[in-house]
PDB file of N, CA and C in Angstrom:
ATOM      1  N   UNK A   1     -10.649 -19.557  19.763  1.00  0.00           N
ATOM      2  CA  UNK A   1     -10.825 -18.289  20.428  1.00  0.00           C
ATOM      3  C   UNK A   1     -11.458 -17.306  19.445  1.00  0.00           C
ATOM      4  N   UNK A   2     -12.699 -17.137  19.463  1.00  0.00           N
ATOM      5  CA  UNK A   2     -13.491 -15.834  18.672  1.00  0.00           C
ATOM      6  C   UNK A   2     -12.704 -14.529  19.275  1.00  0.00           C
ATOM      7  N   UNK A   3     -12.991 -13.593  18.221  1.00  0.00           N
ATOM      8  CA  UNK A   3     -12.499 -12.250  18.266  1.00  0.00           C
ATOM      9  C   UNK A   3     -13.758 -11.294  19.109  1.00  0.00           C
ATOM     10  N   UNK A   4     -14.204 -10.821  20.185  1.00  0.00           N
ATOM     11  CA  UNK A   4     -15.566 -10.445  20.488  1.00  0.00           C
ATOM     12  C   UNK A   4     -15.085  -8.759  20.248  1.00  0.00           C
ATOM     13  N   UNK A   5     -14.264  -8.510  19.762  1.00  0.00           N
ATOM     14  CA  UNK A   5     -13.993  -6.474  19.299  1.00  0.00           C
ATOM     15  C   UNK A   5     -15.300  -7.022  18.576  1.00  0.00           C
ATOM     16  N   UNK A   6     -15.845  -5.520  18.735  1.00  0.00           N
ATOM     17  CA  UNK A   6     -16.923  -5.051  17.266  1.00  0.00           C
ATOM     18  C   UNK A   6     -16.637  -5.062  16.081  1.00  0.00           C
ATOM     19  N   UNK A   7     -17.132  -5.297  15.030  1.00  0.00           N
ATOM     20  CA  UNK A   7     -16.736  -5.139  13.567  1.00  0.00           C
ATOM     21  C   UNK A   7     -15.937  -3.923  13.272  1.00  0.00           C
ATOM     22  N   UNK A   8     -16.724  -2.708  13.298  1.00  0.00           N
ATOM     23  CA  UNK A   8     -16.568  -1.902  13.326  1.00  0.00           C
ATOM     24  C   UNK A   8     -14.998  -1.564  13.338  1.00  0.00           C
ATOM     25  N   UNK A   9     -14.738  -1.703  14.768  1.00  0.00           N
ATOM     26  CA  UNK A   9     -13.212  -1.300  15.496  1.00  0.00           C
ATOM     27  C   UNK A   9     -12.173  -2.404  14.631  1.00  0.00           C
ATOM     28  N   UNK A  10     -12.345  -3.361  14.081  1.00  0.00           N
ATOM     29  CA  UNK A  10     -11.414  -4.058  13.373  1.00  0.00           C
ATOM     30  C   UNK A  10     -11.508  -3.341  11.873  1.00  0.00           C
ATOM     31  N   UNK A  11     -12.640  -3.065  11.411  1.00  0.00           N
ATOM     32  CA  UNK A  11     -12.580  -2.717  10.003  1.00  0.00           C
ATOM     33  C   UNK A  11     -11.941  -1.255  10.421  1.00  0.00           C
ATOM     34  N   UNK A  12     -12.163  -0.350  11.072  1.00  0.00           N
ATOM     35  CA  UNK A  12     -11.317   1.024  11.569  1.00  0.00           C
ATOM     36  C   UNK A  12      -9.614   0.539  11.582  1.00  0.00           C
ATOM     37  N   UNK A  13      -9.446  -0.629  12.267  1.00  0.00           N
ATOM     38  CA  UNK A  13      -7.797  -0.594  12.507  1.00  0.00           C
ATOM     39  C   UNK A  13      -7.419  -0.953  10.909  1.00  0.00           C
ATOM     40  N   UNK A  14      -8.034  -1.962  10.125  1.00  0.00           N
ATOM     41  CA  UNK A  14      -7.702  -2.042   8.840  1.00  0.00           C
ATOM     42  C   UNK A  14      -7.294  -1.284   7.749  1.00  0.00           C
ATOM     43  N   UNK A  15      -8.700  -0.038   7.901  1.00  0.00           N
ATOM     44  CA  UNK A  15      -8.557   1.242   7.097  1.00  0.00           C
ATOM     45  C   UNK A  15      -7.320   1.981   7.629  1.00  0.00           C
ATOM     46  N   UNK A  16      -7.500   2.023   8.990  1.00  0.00           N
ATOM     47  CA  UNK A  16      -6.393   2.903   8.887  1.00  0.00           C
ATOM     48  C   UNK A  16      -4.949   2.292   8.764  1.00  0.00           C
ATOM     49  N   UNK A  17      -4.652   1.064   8.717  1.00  0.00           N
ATOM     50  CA  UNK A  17      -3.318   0.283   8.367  1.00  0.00           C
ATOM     51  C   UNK A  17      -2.961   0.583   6.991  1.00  0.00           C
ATOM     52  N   UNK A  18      -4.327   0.489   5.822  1.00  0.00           N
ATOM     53  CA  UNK A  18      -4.110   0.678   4.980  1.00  0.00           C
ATOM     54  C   UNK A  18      -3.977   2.437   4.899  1.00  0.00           C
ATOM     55  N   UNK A  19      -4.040   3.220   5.232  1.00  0.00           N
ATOM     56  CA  UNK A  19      -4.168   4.892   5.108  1.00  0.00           C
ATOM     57  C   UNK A  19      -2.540   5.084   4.939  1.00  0.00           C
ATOM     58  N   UNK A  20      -2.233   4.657   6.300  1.00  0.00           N
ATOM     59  CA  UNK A  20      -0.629   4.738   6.511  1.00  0.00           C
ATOM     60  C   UNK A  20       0.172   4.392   5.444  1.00  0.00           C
ATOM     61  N   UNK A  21       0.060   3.176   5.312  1.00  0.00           N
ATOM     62  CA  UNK A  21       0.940   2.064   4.105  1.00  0.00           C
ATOM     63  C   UNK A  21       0.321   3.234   2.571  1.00  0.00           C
ATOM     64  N   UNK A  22      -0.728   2.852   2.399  1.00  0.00           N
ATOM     65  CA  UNK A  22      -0.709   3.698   1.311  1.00  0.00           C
ATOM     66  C   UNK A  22       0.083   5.243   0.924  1.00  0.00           C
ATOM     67  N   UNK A  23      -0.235   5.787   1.987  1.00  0.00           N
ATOM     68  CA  UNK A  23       0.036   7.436   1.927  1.00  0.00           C
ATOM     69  C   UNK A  23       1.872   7.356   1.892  1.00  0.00           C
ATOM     70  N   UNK A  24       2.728   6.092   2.664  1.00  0.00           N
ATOM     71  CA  UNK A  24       3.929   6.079   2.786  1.00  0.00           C
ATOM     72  C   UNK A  24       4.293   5.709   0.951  1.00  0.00           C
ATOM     73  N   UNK A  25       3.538   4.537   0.607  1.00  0.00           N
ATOM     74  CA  UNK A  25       4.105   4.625  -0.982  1.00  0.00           C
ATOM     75  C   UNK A  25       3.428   5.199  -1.931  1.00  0.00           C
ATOM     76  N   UNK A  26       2.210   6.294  -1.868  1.00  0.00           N
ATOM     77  CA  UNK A  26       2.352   7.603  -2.616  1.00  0.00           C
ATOM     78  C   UNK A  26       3.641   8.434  -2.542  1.00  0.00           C
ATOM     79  N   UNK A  27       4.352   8.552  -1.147  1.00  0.00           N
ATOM     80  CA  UNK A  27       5.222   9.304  -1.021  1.00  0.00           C
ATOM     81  C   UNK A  27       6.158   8.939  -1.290  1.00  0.00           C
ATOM     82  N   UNK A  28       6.771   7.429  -1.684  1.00  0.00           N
ATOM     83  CA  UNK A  28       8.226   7.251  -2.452  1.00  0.00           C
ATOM     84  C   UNK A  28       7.863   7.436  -4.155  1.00  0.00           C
ATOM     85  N   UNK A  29       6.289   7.138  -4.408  1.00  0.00           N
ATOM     86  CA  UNK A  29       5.935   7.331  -6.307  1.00  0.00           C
ATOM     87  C   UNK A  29       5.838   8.787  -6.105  1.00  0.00           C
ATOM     88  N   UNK A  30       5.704   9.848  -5.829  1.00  0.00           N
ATOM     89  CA  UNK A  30       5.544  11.443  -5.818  1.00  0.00           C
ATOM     90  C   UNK A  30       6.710  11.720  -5.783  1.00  0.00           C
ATOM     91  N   UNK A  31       7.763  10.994  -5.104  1.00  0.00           N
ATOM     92  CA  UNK A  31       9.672  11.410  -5.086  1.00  0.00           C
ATOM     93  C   UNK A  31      10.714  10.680  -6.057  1.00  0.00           C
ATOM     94  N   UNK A  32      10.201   9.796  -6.769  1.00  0.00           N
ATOM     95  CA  UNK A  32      11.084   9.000  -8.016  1.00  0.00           C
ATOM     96  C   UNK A  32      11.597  10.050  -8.534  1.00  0.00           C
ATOM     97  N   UNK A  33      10.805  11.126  -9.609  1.00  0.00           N
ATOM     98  CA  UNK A  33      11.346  12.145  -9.918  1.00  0.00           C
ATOM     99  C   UNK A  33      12.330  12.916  -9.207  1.00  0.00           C
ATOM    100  N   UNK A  34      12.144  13.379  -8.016  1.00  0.00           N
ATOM    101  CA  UNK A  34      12.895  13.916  -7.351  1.00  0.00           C
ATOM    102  C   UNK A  34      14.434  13.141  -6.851  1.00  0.00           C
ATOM    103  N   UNK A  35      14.047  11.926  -6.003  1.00  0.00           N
ATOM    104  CA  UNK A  35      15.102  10.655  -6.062  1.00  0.00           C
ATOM    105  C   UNK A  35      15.638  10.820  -7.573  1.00  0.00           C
ATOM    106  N   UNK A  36      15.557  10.616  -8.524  1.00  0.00           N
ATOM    107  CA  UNK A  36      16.408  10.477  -9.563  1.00  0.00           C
ATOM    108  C   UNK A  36      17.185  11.785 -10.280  1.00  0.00           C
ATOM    109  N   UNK A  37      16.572  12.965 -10.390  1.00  0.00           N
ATOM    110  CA  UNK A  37      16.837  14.167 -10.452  1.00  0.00           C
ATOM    111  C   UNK A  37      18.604  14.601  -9.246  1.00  0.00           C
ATOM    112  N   UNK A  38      17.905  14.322  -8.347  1.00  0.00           N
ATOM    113  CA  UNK A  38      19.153  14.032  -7.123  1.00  0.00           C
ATOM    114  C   UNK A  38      20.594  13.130  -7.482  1.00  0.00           C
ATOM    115  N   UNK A  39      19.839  12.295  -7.704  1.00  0.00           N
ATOM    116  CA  UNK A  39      21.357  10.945  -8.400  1.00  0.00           C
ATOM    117  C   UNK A  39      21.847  11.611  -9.437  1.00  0.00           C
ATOM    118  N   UNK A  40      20.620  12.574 -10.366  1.00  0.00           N
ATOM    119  CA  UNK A  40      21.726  12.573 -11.726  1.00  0.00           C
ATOM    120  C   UNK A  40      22.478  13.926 -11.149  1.00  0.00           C
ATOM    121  N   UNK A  41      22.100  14.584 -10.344  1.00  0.00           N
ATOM    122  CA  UNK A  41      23.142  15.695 -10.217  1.00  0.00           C
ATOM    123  C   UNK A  41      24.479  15.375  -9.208  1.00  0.00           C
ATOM    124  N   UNK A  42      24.273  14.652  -8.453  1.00  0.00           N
ATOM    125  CA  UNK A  42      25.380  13.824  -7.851  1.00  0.00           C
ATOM    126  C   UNK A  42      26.772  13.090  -9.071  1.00  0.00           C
ATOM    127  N   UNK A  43      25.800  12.846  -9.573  1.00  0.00           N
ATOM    128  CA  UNK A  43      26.653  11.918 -11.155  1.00  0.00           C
ATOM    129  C   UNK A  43      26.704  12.836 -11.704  1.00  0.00           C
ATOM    130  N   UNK A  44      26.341  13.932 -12.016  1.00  0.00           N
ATOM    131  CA  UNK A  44      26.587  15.138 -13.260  1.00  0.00           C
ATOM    132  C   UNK A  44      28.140  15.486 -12.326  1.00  0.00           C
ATOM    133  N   UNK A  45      27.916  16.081 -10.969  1.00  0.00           N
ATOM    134  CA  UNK A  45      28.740  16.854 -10.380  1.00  0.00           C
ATOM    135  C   UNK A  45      30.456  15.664 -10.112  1.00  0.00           C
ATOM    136  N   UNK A  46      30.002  14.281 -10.581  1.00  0.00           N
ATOM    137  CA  UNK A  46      31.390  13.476 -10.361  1.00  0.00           C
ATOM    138  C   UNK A  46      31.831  13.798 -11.421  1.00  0.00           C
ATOM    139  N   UNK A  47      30.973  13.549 -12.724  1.00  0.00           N
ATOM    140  CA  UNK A  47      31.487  13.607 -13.263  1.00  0.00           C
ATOM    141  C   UNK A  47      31.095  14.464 -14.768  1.00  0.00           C
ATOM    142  N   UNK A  48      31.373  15.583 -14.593  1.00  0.00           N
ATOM    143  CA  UNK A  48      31.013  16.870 -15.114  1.00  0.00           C
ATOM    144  C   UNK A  48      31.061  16.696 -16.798  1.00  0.00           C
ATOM    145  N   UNK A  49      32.074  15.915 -17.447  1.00  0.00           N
ATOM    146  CA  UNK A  49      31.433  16.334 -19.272  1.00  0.00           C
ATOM    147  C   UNK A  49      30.531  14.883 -19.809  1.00  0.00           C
ATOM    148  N   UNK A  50      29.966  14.354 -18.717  1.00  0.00           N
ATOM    149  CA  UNK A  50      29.109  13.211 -19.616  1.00  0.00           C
ATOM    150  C   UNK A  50      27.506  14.200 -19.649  1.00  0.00           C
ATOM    151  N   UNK A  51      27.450  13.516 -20.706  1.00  0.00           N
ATOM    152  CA  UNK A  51      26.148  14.402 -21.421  1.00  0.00           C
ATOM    153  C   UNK A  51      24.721  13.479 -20.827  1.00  0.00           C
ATOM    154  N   UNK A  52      23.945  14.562 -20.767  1.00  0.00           N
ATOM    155  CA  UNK A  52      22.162  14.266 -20.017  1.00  0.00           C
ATOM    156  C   UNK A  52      22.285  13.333 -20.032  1.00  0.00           C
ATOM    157  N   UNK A  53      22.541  12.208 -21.068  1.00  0.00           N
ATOM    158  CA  UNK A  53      21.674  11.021 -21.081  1.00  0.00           C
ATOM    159  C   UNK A  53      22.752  10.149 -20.843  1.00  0.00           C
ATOM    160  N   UNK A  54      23.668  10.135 -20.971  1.00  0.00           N
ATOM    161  CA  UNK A  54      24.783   9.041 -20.388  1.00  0.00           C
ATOM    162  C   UNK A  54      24.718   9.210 -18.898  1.00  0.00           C
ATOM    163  N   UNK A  55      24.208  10.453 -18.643  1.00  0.00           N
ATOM    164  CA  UNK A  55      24.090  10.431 -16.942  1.00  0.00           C
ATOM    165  C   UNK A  55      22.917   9.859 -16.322  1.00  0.00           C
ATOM    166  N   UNK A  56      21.935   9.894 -17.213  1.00  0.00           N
ATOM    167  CA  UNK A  56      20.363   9.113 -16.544  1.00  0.00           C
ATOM    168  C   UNK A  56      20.882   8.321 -16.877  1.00  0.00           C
ATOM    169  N   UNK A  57      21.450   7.425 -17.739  1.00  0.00           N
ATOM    170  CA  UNK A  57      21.365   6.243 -18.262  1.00  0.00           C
ATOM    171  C   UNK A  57      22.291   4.699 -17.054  1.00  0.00           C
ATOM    172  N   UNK A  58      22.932   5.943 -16.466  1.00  0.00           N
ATOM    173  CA  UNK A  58      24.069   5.458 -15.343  1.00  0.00           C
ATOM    174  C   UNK A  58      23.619   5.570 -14.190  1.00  0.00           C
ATOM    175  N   UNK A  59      22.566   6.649 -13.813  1.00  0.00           N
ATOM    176  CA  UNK A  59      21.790   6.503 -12.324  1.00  0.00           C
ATOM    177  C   UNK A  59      20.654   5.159 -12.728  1.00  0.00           C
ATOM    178  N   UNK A  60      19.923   5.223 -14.013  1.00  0.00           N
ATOM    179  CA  UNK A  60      18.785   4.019 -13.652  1.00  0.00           C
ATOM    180  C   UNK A  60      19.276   2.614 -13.918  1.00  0.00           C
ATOM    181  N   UNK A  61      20.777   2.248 -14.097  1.00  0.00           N
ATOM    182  CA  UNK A  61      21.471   1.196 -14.448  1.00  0.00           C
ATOM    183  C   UNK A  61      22.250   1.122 -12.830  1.00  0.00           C
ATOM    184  N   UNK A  62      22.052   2.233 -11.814  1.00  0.00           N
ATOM    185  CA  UNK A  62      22.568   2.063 -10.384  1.00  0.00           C
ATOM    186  C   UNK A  62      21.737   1.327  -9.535  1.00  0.00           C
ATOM    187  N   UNK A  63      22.584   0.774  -8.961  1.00  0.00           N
ATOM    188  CA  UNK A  63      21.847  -0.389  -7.248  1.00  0.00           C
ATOM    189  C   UNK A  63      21.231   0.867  -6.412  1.00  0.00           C
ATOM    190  N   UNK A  64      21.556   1.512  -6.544  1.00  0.00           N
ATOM    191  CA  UNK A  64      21.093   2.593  -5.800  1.00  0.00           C
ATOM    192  C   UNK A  64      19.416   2.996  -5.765  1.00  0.00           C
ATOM    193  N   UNK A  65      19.488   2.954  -7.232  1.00  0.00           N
ATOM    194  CA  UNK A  65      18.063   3.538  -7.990  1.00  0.00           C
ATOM    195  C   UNK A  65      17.661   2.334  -7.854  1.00  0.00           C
ATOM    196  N   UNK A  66      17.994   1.190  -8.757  1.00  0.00           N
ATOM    197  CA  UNK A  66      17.095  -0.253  -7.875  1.00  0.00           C
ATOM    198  C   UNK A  66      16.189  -0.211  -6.880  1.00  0.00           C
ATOM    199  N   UNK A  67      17.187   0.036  -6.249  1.00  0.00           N
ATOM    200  CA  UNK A  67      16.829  -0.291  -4.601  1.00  0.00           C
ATOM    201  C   UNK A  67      15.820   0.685  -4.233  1.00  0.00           C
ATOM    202  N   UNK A  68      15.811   1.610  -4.776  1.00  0.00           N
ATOM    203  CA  UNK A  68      14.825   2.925  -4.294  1.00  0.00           C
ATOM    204  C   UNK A  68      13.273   2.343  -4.953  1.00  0.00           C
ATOM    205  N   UNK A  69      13.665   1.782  -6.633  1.00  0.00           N
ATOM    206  CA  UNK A  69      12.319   1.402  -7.407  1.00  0.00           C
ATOM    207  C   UNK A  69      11.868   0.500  -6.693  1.00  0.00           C
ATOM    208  N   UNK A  70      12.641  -0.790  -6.179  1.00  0.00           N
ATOM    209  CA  UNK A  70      12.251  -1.607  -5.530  1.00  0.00           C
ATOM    210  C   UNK A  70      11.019  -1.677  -4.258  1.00  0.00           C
ATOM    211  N   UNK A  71      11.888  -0.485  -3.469  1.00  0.00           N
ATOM    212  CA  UNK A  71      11.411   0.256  -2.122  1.00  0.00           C
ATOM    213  C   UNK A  71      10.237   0.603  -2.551  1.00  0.00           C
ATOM    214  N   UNK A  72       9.803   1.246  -3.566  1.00  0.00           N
ATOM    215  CA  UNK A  72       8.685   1.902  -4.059  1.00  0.00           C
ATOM    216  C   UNK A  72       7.565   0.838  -4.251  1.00  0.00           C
ATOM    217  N   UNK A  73       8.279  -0.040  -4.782  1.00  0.00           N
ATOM    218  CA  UNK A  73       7.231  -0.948  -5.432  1.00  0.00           C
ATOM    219  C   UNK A  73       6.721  -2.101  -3.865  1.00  0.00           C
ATOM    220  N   UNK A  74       7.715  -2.310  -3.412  1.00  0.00           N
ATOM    221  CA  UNK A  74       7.411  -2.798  -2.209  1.00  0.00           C
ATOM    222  C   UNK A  74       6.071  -2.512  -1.683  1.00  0.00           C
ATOM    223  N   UNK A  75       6.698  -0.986  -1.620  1.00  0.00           N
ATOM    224  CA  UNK A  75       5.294  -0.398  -0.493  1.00  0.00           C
ATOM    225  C   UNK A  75       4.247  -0.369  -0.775  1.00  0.00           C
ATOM    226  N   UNK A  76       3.969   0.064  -1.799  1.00  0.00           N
ATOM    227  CA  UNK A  76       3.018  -0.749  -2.891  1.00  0.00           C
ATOM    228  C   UNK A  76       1.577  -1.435  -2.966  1.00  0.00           C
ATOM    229  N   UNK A  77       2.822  -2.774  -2.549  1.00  0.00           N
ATOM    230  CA  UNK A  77       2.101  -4.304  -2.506  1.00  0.00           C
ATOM    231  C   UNK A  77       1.970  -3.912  -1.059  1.00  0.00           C
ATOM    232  N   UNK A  78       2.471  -4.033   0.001  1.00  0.00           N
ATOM    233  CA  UNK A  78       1.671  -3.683   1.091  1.00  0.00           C
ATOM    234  C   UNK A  78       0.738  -3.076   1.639  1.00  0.00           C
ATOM    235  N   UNK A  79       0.596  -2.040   0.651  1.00  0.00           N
ATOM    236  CA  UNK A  79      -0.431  -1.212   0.698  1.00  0.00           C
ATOM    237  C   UNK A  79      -1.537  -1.603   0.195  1.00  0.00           C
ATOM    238  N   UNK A  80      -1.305  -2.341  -1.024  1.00  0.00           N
ATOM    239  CA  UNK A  80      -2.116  -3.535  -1.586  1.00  0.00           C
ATOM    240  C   UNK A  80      -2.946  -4.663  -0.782  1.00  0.00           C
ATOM    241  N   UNK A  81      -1.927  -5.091   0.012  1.00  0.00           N
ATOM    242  CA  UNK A  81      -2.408  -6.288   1.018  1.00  0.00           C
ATOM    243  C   UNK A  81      -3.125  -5.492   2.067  1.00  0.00           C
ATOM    244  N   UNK A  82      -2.608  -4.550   2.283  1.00  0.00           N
ATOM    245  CA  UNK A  82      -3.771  -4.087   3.607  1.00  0.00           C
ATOM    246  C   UNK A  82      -5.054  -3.283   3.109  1.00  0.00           C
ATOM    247  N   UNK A  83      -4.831  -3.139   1.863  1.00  0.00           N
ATOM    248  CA  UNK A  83      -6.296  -2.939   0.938  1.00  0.00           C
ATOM    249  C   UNK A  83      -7.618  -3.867   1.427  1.00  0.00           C
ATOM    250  N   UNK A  84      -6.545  -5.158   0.647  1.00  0.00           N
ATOM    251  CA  UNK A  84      -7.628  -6.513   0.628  1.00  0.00           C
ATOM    252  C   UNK A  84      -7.895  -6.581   2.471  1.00  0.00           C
ATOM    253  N   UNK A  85      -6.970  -6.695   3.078  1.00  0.00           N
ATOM    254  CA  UNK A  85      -7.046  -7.195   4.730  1.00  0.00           C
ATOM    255  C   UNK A  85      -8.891  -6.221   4.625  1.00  0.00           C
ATOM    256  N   UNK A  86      -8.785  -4.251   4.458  1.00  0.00           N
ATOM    257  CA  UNK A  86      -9.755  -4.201   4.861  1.00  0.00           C
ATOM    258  C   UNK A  86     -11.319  -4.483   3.839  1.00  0.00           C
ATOM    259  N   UNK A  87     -10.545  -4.706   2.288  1.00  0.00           N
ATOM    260  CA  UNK A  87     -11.964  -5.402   2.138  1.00  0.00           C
ATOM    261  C   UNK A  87     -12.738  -7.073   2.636  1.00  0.00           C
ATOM    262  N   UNK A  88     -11.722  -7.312   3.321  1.00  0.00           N
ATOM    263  CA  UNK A  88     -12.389  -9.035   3.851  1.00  0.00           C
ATOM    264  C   UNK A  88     -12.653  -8.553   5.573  1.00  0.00           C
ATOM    265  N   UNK A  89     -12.337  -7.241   6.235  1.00  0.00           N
ATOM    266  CA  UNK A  89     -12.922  -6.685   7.205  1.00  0.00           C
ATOM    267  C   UNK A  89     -14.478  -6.340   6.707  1.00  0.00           C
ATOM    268  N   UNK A  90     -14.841  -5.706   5.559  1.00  0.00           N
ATOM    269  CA  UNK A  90     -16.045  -5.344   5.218  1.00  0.00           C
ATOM    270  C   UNK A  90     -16.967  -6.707   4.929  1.00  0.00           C
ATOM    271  N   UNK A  91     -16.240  -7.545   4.051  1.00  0.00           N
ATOM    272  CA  UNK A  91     -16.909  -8.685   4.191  1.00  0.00           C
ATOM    273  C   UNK A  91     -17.924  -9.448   5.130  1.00  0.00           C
ATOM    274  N   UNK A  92     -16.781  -9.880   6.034  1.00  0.00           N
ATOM    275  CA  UNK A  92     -16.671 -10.196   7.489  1.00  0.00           C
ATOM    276  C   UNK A  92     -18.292  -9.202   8.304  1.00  0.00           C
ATOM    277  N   UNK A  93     -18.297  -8.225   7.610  1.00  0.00           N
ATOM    278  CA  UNK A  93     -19.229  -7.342   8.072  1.00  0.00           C
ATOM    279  C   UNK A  93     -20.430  -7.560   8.212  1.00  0.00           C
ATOM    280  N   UNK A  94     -20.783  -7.580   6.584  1.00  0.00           N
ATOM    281  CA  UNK A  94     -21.717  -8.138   5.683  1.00  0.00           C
ATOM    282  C   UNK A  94     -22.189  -9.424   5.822  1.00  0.00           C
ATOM    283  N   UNK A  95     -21.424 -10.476   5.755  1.00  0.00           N
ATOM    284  CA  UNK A  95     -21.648 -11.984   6.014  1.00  0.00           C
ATOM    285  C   UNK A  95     -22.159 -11.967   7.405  1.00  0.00           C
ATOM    286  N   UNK A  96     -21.633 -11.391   8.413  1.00  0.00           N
ATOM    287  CA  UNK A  96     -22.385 -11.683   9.792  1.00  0.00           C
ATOM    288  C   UNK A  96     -23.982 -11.397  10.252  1.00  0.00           C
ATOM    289  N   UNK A  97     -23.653  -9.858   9.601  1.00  0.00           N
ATOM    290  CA  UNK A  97     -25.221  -8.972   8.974  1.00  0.00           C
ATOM    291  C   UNK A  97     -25.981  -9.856   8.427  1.00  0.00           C
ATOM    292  N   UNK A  98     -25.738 -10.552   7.669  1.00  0.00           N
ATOM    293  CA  UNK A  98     -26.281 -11.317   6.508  1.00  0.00           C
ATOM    294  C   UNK A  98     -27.030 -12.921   7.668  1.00  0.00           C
ATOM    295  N   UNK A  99     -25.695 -13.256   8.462  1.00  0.00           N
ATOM    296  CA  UNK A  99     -26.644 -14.558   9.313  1.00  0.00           C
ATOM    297  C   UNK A  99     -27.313 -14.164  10.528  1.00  0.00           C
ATOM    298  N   UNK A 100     -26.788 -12.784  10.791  1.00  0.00           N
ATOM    299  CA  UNK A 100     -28.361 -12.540  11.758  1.00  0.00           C
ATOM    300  C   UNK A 100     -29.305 -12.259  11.377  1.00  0.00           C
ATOM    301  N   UNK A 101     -29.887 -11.862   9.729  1.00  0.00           N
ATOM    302  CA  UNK A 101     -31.419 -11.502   9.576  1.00  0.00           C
ATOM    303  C   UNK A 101     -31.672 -13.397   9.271  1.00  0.00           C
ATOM    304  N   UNK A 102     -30.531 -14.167   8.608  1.00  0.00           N
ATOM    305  CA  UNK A 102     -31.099 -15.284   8.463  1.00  0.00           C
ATOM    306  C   UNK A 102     -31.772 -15.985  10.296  1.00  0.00           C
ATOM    307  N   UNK A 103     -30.871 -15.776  10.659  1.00  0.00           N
ATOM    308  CA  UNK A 103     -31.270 -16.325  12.363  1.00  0.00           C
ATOM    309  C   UNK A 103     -32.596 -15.549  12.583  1.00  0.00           C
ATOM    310  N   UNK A 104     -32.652 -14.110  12.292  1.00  0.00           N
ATOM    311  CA  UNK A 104     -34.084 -13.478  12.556  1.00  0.00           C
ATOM    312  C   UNK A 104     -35.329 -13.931  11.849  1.00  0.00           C
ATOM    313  N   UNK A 105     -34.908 -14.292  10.755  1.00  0.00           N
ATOM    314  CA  UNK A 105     -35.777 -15.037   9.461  1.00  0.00           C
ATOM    315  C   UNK A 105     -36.409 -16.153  10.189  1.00  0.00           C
ATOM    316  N   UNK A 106     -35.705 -17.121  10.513  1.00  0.00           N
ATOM    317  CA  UNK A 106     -35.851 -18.491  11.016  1.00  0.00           C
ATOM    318  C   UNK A 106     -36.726 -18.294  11.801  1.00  0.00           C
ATOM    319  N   UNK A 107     -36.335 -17.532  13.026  1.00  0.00           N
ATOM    320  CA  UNK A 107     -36.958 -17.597  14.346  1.00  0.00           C
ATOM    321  C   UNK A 107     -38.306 -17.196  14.547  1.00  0.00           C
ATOM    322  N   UNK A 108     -38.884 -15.924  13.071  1.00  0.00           N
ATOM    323  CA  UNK A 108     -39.577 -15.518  12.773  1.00  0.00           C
ATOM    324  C   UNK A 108     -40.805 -16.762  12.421  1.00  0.00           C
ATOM    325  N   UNK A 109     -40.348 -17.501  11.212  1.00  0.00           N
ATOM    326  CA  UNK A 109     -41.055 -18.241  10.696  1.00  0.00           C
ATOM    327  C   UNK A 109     -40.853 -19.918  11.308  1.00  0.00           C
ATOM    328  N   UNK A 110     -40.030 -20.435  12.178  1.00  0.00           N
ATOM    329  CA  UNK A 110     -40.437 -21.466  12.863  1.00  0.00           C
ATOM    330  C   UNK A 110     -41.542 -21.397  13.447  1.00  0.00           C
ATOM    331  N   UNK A 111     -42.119 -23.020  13.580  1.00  0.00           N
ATOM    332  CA  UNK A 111     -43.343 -22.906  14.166  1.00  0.00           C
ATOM    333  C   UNK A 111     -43.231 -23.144  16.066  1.00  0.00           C
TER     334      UNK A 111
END
């Protein structure tokens, strides 16, 4: 079963798969700071005489924060993969472009 959408409209749904995915894990790497800033005052406020750094040292040693870096990094790679998805949409573009001047070529110069 060929795909008969236009190039075009597939390389559009690509870009914009990737727009989304991307712009979602700019927005967990733009909030780490903030996400962690948050934990340590949560942990400052449990527990009030541990000093700055015994308190970062206990939020980035938390499942909590893990899980958030994790989350981050996740999104990431998805954002990653729908990168590539739309550079093999552009491809896909190009290569087709590419066998219709050959088909035009041919047809041109057969006898």
């Amino acid at each position: 079963m060929s795909n008969t959408r236009p190039q075009s409209e597939l390389y559009r749904e690509a870009y914009e798969r990737f727009v989304s995915l991307d712009a979602h894990a700019r927005m967990l790497e733009e909030t780490k700071s903030i996400v962690f800033n948050q934990m340590c005052a949560e942990l400052n406020g449990d527990f009030p005489g541990l000093s700055v750094a015994k308190v970062e040292q206990k939020v980035r040693a938390s499942d909590r924060y893990e899980a958030f870096v994790r989350k981050m990094v996740d999104a990431r790679t998805e954002a990653n993969k729908a990168k590539v998805a739309v550079e093999v949409a552009r491809m896909r573009y190009w290569e087709n472009s590419q066998d219709r001047a050959d088909e035009r070529f041919t047809a041109r110069t057969s006898p």
